[in-house]
Protein backbone atom coordinates (compact mmCIF):
# COMPACT_ATOMS: atom_id res chain seq x y z
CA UNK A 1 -58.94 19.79 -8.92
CA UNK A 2 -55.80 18.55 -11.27
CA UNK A 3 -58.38 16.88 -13.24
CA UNK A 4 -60.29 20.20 -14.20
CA UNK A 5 -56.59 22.06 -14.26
CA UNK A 6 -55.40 19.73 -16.81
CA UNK A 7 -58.98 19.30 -18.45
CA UNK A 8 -58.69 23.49 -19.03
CA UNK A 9 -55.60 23.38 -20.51
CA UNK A 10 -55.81 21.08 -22.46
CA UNK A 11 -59.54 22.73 -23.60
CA UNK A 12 -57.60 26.17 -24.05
CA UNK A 13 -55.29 24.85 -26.36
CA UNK A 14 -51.80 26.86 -25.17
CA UNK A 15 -50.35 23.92 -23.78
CA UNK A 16 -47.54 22.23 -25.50
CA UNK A 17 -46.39 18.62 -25.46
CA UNK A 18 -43.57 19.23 -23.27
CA UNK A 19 -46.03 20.51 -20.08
CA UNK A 20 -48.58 18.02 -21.25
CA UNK A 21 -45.95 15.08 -20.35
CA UNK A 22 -44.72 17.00 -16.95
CA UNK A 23 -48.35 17.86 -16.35
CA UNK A 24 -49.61 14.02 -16.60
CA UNK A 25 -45.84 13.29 -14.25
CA UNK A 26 -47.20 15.32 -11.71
CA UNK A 27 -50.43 13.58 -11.88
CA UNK A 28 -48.93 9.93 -11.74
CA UNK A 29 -46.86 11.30 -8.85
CA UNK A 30 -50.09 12.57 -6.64
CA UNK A 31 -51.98 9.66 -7.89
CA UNK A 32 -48.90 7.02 -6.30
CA UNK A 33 -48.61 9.62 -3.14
CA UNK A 34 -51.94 8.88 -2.46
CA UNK A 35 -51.52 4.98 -2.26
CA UNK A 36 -48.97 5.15 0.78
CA UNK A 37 -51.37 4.95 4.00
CA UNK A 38 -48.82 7.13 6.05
CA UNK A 39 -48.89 9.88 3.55
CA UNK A 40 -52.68 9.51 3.53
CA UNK A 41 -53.05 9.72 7.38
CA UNK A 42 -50.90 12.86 7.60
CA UNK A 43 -52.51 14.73 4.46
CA UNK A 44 -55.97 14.19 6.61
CA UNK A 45 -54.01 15.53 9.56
CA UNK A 46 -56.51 13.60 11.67
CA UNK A 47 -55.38 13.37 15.18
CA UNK A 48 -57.26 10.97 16.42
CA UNK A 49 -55.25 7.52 17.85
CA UNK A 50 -56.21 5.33 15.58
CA UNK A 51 -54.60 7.35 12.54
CA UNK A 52 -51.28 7.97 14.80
CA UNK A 53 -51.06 4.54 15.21
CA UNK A 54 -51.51 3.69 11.25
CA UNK A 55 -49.13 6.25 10.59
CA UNK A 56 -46.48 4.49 12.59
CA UNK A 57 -47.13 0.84 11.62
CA UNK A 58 -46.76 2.53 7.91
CA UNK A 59 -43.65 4.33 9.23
CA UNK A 60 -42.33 0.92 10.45
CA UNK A 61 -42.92 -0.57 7.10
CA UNK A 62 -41.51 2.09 5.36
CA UNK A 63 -38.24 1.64 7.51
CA UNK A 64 -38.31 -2.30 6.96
CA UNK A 65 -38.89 -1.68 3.00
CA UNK A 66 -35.69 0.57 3.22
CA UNK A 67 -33.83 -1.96 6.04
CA UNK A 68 -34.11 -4.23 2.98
CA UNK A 69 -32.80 -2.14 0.36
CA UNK A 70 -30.33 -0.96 2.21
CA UNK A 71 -28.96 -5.15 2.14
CA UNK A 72 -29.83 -5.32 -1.36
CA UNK A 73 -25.94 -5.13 -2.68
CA UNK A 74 -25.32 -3.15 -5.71
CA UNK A 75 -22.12 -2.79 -6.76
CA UNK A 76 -20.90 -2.13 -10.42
CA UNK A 77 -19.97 -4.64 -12.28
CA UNK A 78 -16.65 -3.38 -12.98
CA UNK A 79 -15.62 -2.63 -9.50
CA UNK A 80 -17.17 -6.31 -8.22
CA UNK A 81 -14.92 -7.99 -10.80
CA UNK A 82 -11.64 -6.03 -9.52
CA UNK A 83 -12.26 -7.36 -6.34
CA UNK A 84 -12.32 -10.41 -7.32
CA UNK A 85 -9.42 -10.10 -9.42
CA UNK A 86 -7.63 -8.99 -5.93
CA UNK A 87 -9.30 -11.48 -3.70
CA UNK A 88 -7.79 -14.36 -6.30
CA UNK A 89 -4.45 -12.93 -6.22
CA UNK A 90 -4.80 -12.89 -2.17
CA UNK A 91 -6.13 -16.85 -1.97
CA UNK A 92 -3.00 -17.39 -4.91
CA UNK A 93 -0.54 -15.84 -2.72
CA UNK A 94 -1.82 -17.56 0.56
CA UNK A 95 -2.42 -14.15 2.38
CA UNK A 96 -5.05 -15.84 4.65
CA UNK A 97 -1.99 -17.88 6.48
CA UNK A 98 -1.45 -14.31 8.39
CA UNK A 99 -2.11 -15.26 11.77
CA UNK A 100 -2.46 -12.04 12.47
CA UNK A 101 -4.72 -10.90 9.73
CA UNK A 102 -8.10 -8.88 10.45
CA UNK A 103 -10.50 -7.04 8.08
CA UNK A 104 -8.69 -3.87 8.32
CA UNK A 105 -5.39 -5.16 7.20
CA UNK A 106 -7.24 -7.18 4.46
CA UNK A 107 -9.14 -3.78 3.26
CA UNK A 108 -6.18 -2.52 3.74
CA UNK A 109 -3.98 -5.10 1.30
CA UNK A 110 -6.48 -5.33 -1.22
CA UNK A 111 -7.60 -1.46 -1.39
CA UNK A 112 -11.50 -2.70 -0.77
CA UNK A 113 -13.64 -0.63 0.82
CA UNK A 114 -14.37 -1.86 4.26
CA UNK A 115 -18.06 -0.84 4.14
CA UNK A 116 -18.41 -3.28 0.71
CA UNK A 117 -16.76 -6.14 2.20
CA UNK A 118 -19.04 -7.68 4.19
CA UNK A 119 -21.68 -7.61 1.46
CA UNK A 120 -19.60 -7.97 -1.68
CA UNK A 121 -18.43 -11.58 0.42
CA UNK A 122 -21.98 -12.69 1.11
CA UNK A 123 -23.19 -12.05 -2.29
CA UNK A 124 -19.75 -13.58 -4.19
CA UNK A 125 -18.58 -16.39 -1.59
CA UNK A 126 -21.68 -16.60 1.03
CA UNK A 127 -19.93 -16.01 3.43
CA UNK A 128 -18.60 -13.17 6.18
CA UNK A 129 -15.13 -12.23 6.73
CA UNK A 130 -14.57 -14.47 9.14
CA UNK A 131 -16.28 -17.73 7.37
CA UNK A 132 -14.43 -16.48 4.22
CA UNK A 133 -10.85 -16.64 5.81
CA UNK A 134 -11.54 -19.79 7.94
CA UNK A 135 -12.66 -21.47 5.11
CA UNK A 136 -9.30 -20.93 3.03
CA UNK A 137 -7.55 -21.84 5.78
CA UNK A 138 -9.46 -25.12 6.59
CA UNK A 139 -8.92 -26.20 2.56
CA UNK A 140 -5.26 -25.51 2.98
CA UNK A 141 -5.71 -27.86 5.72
CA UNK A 142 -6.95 -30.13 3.83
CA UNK A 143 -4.67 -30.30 1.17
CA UNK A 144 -1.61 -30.97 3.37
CA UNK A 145 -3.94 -33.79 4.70
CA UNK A 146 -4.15 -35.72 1.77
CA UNK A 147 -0.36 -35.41 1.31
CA UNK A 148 1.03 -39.04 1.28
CA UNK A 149 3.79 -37.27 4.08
CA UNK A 150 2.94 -34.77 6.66
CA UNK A 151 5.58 -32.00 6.85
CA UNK A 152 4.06 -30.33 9.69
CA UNK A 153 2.56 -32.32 13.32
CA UNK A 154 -1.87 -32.43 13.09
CA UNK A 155 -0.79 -30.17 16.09
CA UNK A 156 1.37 -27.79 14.26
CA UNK A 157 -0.86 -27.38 11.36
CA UNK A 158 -3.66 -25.35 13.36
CA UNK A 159 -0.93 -22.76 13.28
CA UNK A 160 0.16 -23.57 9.76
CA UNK A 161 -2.98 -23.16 8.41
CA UNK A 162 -3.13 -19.43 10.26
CA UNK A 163 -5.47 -19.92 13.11
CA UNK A 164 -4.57 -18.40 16.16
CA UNK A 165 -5.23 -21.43 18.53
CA UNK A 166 -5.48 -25.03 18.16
CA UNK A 167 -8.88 -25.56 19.79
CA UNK A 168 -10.17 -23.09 17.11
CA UNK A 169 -8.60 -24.83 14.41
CA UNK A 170 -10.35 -28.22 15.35
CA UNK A 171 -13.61 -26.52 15.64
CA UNK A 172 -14.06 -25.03 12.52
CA UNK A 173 -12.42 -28.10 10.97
CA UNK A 174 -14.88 -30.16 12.67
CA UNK A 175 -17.51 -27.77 11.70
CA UNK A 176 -16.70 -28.55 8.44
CA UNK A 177 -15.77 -32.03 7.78
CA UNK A 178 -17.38 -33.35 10.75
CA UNK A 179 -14.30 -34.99 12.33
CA UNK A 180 -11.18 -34.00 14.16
CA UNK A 181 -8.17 -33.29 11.15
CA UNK A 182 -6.15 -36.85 12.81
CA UNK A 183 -9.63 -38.77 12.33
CA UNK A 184 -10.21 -36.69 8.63
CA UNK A 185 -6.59 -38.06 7.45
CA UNK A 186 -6.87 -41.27 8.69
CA UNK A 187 -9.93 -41.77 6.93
CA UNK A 188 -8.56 -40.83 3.56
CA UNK A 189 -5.67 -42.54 3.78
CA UNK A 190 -7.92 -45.91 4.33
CA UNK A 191 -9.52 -45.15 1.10
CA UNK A 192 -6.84 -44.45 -0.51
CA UNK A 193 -5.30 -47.63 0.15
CA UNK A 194 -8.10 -49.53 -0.77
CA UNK A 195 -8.68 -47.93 -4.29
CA UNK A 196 -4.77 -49.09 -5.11
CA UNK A 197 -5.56 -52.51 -3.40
């Protein structure tokens, strides 16, 4: 039927580029609607059980399709680099030593948007909030480790360093060097003696 429509304009002469371009749109767009199998089910407005249940699955694939665009972070690229400009100035400044610091009072300090946090970490540091703060805290850790003098007890450190407990701390530092932070220092001290040997 759009065929002959456009076919008859066209023939008749009176249309002008303009509708011939929104004409063809239209067109393109009926041509894609009629790809989707959940749009084609309910334009048949067949009843039967077999079409419901194609019109779901295709529901449930439309919903995945959109699950995954809805992780697909976008943000612009002049807003991504501010908050990396603040998140800089917030590792510079040692803000993650807060014991008590949670993501609302770090939206909160840096003015980011709490529902672009989560993402704008994964996609800049892969990491969540969580894995993002222990981690500068574990390679603060670190660093006063490899100081040739501890100011601070192994003990004291966990709560140095800004975790809240010292079985924590030893966890995630475990987790990530793969040995208690007494075993870690010990070990680089050996080497360290050895190179100047």
């Amino acid at each position: 039927m759009i065929f002959s429509f456009l076919i008859f304009k066209i023939e008749v002469g009176d249309l002008n580029v303009y509708e011939f371009l929104k004409l063809i749109s239209l067109l393109l767009f009926l041509c894609t609607l009629s790809q989707f199998p959940a749009l084609k089910a309910i334009y048949k407005t067949n009843t039967s059980k077999e079409s419901i249940d194609h019109v779901k699955k295709s529901e449930l694939h439309l919903e995945s399709v959109s699950a995954v665009q809805k992780t697909a972070f976008a943000l612009p690229v002049e807003v991504e680099y501010l908050y990396r400009q603040k998140i800089e100035f917030f590792i510079r400044s040692k803000g993650f030593l807060d014991i008590d610091l949670n993501r609302e009072q770090f939206c909160e300090q840096l003015d980011i948007k709490k529902n672009y946090l989560g993402p704008f970490l994964k996609k800049c540091y892969k990491r969540n909030f969580n894995g993002f703060i222990n981690q500068l805290r574990l390679h603060y850790a670190n660093q006063l480790l490899l100081q040739e003098e501890l100011q601070y007890t192994i003990e004291d450190l966990s709560f140095v360093c800004g975790f809240n407990s010292r079985a924590s701390f030893y966890r995630n530092f475990i987790s990530e060097y793969g040995c208690p932070p007494h075993k870690y220092r010990a070990k680089i001290q050996g080497e360290l003696k050895k190179t100047l040997v």
